[in-house]
PDB file of N, CA and C in Angstrom:
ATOM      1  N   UNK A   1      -8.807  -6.976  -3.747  1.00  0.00           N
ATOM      2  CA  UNK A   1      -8.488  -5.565  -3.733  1.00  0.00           C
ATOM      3  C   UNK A   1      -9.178  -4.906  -2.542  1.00  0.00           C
ATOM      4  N   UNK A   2      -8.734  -4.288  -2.021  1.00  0.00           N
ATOM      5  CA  UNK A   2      -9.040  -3.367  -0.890  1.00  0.00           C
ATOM      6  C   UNK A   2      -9.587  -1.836  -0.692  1.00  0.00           C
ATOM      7  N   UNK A   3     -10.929  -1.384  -0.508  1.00  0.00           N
ATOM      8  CA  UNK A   3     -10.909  -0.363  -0.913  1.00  0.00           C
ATOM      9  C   UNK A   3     -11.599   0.205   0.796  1.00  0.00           C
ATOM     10  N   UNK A   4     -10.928   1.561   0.532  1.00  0.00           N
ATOM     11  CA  UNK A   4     -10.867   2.476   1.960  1.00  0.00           C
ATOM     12  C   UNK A   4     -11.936   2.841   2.095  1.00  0.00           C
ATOM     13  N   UNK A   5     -13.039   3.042   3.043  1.00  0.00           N
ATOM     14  CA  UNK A   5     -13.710   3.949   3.044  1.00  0.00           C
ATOM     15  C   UNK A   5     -13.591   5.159   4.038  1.00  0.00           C
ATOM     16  N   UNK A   6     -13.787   6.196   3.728  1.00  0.00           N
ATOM     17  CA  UNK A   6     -13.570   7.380   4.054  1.00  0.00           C
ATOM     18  C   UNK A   6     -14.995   7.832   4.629  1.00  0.00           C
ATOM     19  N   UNK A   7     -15.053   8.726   5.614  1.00  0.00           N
ATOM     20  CA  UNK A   7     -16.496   9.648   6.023  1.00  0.00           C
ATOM     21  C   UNK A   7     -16.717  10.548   4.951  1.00  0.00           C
ATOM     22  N   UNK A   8     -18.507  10.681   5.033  1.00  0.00           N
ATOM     23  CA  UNK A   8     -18.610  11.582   4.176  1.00  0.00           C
ATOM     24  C   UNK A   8     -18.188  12.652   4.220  1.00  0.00           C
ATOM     25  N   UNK A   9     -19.140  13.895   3.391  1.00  0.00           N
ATOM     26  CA  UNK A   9     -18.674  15.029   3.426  1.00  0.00           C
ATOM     27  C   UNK A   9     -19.414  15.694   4.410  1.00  0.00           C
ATOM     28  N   UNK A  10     -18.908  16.641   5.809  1.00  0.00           N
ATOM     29  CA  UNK A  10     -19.475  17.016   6.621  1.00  0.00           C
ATOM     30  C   UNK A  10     -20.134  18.748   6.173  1.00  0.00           C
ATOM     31  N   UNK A  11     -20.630  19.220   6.939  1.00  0.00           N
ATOM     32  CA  UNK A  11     -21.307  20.433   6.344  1.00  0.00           C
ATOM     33  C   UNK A  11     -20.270  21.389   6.810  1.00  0.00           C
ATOM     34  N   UNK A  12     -20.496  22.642   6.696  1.00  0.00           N
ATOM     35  CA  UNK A  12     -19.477  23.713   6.383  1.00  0.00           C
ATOM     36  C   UNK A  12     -18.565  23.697   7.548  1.00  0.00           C
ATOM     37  N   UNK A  13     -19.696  23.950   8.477  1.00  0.00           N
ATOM     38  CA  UNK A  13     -19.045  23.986   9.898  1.00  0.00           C
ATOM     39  C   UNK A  13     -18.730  23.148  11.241  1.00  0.00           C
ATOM     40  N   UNK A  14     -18.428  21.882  10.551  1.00  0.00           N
ATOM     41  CA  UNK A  14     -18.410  20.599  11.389  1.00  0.00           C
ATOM     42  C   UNK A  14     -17.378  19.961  10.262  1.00  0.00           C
ATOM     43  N   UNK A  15     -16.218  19.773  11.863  1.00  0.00           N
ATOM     44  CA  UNK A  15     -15.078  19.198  11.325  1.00  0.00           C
ATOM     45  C   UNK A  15     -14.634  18.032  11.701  1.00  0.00           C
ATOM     46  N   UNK A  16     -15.757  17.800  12.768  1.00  0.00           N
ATOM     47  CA  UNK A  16     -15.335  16.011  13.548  1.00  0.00           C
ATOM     48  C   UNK A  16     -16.534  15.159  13.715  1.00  0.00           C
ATOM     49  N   UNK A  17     -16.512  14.015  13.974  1.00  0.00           N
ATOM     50  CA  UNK A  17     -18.088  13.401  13.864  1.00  0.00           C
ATOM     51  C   UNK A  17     -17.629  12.115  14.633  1.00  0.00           C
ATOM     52  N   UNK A  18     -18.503  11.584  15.493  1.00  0.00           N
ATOM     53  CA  UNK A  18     -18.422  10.294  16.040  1.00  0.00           C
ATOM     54  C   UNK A  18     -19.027   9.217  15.663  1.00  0.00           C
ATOM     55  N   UNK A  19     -18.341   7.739  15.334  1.00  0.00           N
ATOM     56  CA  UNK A  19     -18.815   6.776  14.520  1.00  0.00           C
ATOM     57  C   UNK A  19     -19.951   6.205  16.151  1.00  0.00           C
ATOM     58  N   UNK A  20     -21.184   6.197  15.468  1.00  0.00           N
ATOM     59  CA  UNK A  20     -22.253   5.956  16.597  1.00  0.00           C
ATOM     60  C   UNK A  20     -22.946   4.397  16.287  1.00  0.00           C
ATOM     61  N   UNK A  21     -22.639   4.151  15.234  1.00  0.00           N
ATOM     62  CA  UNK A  21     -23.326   2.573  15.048  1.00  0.00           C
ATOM     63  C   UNK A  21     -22.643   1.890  13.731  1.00  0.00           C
ATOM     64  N   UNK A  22     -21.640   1.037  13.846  1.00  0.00           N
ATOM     65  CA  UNK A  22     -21.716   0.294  12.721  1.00  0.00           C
ATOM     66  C   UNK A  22     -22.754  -0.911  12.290  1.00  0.00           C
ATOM     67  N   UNK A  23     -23.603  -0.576  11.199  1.00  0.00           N
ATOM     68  CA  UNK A  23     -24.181  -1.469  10.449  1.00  0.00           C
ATOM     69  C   UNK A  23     -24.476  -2.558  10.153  1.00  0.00           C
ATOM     70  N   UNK A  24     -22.996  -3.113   9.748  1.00  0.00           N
ATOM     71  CA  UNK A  24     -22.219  -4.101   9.134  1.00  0.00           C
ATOM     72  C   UNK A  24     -21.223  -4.146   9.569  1.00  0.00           C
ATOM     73  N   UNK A  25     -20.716  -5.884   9.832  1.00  0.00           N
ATOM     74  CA  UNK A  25     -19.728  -6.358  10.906  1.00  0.00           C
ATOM     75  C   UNK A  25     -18.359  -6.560  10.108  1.00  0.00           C
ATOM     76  N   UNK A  26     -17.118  -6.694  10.755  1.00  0.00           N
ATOM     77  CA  UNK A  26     -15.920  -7.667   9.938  1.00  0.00           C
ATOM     78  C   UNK A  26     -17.090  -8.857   9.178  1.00  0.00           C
ATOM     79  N   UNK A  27     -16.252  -9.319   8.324  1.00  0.00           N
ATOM     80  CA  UNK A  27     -16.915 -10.472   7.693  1.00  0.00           C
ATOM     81  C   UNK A  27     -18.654 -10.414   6.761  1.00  0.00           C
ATOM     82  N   UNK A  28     -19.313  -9.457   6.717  1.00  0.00           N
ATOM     83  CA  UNK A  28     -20.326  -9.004   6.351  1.00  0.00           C
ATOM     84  C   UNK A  28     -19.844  -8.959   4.834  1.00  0.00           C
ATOM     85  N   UNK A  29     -20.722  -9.339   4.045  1.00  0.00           N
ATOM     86  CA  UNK A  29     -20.983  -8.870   2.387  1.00  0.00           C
ATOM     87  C   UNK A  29     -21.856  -7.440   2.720  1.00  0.00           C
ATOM     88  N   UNK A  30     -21.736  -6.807   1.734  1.00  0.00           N
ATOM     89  CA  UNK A  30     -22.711  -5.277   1.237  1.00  0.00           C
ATOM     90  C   UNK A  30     -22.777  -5.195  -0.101  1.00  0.00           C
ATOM     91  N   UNK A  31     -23.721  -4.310  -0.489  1.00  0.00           N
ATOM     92  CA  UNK A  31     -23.571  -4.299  -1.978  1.00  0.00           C
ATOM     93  C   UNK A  31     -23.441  -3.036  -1.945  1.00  0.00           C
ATOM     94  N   UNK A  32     -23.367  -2.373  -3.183  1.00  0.00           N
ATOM     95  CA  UNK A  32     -22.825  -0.824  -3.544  1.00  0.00           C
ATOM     96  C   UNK A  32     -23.856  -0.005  -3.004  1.00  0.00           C
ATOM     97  N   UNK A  33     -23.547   1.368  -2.548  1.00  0.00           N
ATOM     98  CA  UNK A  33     -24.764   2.152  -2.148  1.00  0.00           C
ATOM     99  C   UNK A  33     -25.848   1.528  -0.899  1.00  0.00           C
ATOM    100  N   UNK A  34     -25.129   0.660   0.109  1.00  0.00           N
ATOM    101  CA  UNK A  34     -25.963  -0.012   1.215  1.00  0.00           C
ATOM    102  C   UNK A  34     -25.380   0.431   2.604  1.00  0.00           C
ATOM    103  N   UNK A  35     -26.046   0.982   3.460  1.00  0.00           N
ATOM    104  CA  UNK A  35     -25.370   1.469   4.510  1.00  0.00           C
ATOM    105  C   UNK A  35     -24.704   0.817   5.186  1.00  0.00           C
ATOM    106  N   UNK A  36     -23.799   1.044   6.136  1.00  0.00           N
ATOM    107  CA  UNK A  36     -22.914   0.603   6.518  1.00  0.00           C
ATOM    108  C   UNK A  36     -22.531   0.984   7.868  1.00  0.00           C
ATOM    109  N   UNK A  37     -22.396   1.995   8.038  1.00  0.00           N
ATOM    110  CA  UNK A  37     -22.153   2.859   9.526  1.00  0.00           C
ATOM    111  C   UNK A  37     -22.877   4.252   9.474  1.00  0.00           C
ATOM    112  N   UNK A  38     -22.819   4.817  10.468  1.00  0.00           N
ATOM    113  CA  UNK A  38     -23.574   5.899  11.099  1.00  0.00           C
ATOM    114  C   UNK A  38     -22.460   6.981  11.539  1.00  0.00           C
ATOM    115  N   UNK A  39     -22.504   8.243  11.473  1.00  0.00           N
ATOM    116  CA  UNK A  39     -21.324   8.851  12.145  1.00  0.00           C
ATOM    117  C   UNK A  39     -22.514  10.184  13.025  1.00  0.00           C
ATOM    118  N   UNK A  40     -22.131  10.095  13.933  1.00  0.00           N
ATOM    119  CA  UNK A  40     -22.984  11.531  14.705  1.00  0.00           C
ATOM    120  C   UNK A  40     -22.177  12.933  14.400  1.00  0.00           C
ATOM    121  N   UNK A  41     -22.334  14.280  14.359  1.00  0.00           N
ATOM    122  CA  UNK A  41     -22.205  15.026  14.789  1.00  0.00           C
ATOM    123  C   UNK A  41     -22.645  16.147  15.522  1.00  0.00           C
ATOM    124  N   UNK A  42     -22.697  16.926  15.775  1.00  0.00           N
ATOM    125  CA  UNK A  42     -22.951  18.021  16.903  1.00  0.00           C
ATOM    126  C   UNK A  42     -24.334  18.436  16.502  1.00  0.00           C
ATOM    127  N   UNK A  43     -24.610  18.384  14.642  1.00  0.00           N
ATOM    128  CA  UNK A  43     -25.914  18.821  14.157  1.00  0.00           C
ATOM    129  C   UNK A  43     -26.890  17.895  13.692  1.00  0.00           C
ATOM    130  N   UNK A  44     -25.941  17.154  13.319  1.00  0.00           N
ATOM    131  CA  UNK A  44     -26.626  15.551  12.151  1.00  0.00           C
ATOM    132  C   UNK A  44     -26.137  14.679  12.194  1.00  0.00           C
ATOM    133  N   UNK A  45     -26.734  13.546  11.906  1.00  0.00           N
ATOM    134  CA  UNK A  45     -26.199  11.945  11.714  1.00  0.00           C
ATOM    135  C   UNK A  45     -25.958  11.683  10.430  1.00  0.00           C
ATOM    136  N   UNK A  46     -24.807  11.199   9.916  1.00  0.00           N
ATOM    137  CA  UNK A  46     -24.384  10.745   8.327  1.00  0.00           C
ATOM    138  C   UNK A  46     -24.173   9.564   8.080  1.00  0.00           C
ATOM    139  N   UNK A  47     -24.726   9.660   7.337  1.00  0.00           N
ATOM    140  CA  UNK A  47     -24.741   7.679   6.569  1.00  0.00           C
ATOM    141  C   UNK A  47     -23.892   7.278   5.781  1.00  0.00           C
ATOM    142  N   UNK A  48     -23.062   6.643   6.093  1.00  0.00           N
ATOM    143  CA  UNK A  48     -21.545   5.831   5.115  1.00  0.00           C
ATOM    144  C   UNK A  48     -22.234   4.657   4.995  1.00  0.00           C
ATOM    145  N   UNK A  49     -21.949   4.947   3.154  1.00  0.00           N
ATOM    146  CA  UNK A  49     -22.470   4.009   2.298  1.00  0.00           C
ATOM    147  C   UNK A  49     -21.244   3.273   1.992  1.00  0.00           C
ATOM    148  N   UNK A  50     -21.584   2.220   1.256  1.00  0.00           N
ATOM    149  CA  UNK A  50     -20.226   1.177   0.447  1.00  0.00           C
ATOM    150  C   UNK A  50     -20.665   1.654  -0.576  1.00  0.00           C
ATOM    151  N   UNK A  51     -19.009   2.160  -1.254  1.00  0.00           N
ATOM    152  CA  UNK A  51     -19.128   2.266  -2.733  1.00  0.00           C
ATOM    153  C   UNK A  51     -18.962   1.764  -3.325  1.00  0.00           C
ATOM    154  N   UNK A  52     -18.516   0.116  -2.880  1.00  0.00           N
ATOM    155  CA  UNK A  52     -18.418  -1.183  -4.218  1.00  0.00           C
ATOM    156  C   UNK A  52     -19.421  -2.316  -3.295  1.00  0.00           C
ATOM    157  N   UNK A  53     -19.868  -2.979  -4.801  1.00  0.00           N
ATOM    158  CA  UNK A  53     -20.040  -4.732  -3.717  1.00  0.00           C
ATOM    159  C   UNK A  53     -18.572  -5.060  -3.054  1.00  0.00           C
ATOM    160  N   UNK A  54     -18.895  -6.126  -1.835  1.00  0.00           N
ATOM    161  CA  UNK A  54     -17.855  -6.448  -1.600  1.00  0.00           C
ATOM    162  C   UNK A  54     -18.094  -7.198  -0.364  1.00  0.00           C
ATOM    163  N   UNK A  55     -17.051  -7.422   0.421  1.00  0.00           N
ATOM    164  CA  UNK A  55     -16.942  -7.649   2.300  1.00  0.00           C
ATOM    165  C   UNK A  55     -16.559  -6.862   3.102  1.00  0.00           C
ATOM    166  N   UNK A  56     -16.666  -6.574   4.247  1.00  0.00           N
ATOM    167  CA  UNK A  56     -16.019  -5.827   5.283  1.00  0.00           C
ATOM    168  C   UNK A  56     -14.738  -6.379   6.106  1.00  0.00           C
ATOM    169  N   UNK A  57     -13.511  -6.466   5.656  1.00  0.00           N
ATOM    170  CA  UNK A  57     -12.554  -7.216   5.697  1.00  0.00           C
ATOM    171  C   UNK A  57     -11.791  -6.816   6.916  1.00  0.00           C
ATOM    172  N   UNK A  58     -11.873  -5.707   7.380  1.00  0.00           N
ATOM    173  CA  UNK A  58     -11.296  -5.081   8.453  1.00  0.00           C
ATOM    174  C   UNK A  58     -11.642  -3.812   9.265  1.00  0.00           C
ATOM    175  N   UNK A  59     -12.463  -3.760   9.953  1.00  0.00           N
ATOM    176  CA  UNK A  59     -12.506  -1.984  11.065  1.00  0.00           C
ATOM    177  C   UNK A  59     -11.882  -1.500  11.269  1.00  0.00           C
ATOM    178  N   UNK A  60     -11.429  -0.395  11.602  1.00  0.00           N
ATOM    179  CA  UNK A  60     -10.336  -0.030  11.909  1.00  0.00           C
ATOM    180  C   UNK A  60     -10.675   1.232  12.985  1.00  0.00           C
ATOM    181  N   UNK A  61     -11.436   1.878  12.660  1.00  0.00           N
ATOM    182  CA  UNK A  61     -12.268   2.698  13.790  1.00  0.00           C
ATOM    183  C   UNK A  61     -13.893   2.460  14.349  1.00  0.00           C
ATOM    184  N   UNK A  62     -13.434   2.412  15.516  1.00  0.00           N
ATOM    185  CA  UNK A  62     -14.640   1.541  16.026  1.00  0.00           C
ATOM    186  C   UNK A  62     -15.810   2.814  17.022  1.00  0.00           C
ATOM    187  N   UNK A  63     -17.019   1.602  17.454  1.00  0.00           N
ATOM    188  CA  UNK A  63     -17.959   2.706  17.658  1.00  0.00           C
ATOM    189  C   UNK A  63     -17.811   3.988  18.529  1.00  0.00           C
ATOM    190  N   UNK A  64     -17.701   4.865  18.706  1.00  0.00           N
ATOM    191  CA  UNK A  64     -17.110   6.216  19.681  1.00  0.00           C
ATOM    192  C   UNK A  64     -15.942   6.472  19.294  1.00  0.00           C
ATOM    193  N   UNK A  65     -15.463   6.347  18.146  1.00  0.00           N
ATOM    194  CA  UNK A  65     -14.035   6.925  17.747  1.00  0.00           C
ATOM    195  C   UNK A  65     -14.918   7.776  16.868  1.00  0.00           C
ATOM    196  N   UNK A  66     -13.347   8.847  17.277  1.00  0.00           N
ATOM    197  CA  UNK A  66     -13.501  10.501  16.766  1.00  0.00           C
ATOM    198  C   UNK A  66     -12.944  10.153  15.170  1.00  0.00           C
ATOM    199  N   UNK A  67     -13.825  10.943  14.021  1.00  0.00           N
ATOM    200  CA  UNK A  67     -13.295  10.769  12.577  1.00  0.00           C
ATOM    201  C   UNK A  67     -13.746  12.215  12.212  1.00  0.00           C
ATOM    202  N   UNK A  68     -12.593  12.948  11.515  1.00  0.00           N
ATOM    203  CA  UNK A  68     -12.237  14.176  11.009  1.00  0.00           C
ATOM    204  C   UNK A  68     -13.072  13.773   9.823  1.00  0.00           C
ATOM    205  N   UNK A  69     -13.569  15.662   9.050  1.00  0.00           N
ATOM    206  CA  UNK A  69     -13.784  15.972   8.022  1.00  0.00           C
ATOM    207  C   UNK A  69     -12.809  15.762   7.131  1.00  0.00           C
TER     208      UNK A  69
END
């Protein structure tokens, strides 16, 4: 089963954020609640967690890609 992960939730006034470090590679195990990637924005850095155990089966946006609120 495949599950999406999405960016967190950004603060009121920040609507875009740049993925600045992934974590964890294709092919990587994680367990639930273990970081994973980094996203920058203009004020703060946000931490995308995995919300299941699992693998990292596919990237799809990579480091310096732009990801919306």
């Amino acid at each position: 089963m495949t599950t999406e992960i999405k960016s967190p939730t950004y603060p009121e006034s920040v609507s875009d954020g740049t993925i600045s470090n992934w974590v964890k590679k294709e092919g990587e195990s994680v367990k639930q609640d273990e970081l994973i990637a980094e996203i920058e924005t203009d004020k703060i850095v946000l931490e995308v967690l995995s919300p299941i155990d699992g693998e990292i089966s596919k990237i799809i946006k990579n480091e310096g890609d732009i990801v919306l609120s």
